[in-house]
Protein backbone atom coordinates (compact mmCIF):
# COMPACT_ATOMS: atom_id res chain seq x y z
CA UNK A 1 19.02 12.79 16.07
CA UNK A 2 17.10 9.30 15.28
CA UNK A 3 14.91 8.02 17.97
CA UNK A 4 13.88 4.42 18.66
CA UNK A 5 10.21 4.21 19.01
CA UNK A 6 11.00 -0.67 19.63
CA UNK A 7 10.13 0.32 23.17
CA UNK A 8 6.49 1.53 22.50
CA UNK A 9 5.93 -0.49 19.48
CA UNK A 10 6.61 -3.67 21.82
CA UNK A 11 4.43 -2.07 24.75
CA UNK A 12 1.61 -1.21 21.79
CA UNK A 13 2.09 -4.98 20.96
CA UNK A 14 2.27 -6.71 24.63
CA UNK A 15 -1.31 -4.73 25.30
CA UNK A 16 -2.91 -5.83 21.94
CA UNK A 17 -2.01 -9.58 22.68
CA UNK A 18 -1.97 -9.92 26.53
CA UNK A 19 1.66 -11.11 26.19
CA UNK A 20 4.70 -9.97 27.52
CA UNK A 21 7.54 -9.63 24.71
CA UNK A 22 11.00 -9.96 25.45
CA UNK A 23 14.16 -8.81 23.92
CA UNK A 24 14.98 -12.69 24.31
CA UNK A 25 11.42 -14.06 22.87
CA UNK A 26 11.63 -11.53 19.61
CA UNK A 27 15.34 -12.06 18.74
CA UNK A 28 14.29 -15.52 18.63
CA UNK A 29 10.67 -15.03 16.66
CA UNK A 30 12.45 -12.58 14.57
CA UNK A 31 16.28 -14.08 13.78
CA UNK A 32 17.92 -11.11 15.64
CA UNK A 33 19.96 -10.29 18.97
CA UNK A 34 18.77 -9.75 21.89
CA UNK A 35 22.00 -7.48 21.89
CA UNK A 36 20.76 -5.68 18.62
CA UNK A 37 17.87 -5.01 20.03
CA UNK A 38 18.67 -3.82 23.27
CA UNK A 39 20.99 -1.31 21.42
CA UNK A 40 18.17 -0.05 19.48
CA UNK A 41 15.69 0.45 21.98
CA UNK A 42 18.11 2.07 24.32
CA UNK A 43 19.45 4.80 22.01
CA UNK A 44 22.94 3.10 21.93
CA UNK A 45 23.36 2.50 18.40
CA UNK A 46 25.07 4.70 15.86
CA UNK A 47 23.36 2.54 12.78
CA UNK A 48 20.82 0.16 12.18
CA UNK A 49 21.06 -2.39 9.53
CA UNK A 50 18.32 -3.01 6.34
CA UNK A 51 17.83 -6.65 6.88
CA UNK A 52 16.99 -5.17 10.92
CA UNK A 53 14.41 -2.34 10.09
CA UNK A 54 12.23 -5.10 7.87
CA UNK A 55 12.50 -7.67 9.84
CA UNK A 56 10.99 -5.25 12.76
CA UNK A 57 8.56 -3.67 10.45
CA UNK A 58 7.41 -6.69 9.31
CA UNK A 59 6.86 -8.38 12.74
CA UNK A 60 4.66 -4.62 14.06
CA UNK A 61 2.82 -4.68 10.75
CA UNK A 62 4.32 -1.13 10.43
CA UNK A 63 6.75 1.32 8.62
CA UNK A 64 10.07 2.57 8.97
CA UNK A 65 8.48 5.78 10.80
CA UNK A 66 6.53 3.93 13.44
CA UNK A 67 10.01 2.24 14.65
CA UNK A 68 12.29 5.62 14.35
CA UNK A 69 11.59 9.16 14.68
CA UNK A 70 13.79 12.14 13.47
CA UNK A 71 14.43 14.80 16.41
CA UNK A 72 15.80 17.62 14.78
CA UNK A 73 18.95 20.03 16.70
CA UNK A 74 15.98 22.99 16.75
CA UNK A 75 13.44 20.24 18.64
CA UNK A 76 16.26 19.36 21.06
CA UNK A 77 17.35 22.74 22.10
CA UNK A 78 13.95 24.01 22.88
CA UNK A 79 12.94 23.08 26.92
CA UNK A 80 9.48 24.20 27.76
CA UNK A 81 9.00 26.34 24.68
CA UNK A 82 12.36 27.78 25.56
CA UNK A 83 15.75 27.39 24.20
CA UNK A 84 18.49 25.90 26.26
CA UNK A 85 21.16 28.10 25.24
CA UNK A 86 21.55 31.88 25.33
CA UNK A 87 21.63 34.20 22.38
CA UNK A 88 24.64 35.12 21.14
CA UNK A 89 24.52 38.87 21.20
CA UNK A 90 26.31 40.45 18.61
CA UNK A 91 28.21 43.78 18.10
């Protein structure tokens, strides 16, 4: 699974200038919508587009793996250094 990381990227951001950033204020900056990027930093996108991931990176000064992070189906299933599901036993 691919992780937005917009969230932190915009909270790094807000504390490095002293000013709040809003989905509103950086669709606007950035050319964007506020839609598009509420979908992405929510988790409730299927796909992001190019011309989206550069415009991003180049308004955090950063690359495509400071905005999205891969969480693999291993990662996911382990809780607490356990897994979720049981073994299958097998005969």
């Amino acid at each position: 699974m691919v992780k937005s990381k917009l969230k932190i990227l915009i909270a790094q951001r807000e504390i490095a200038t002293g000013e709040k950033i809003t989905y509103e204020s950086l669709a606007q900056e950035i050319g964007l919508s506020k839609n598009t990027l509420n979908r992405l930093a929510e988790g409730k996108t299927d796909r992001v587009d190019f011309l989206t991931l550069e415009k991003l990176c180049h308004f955090f000064h950063c690359d495509i793996a400071d905005l999205l992070a891969y969480e693999s189906a291993d990662a996911r299933a382990m809780v607490g250094g356990k897994r979720k599901h049981k073994a299958v036993r097998r005969t």
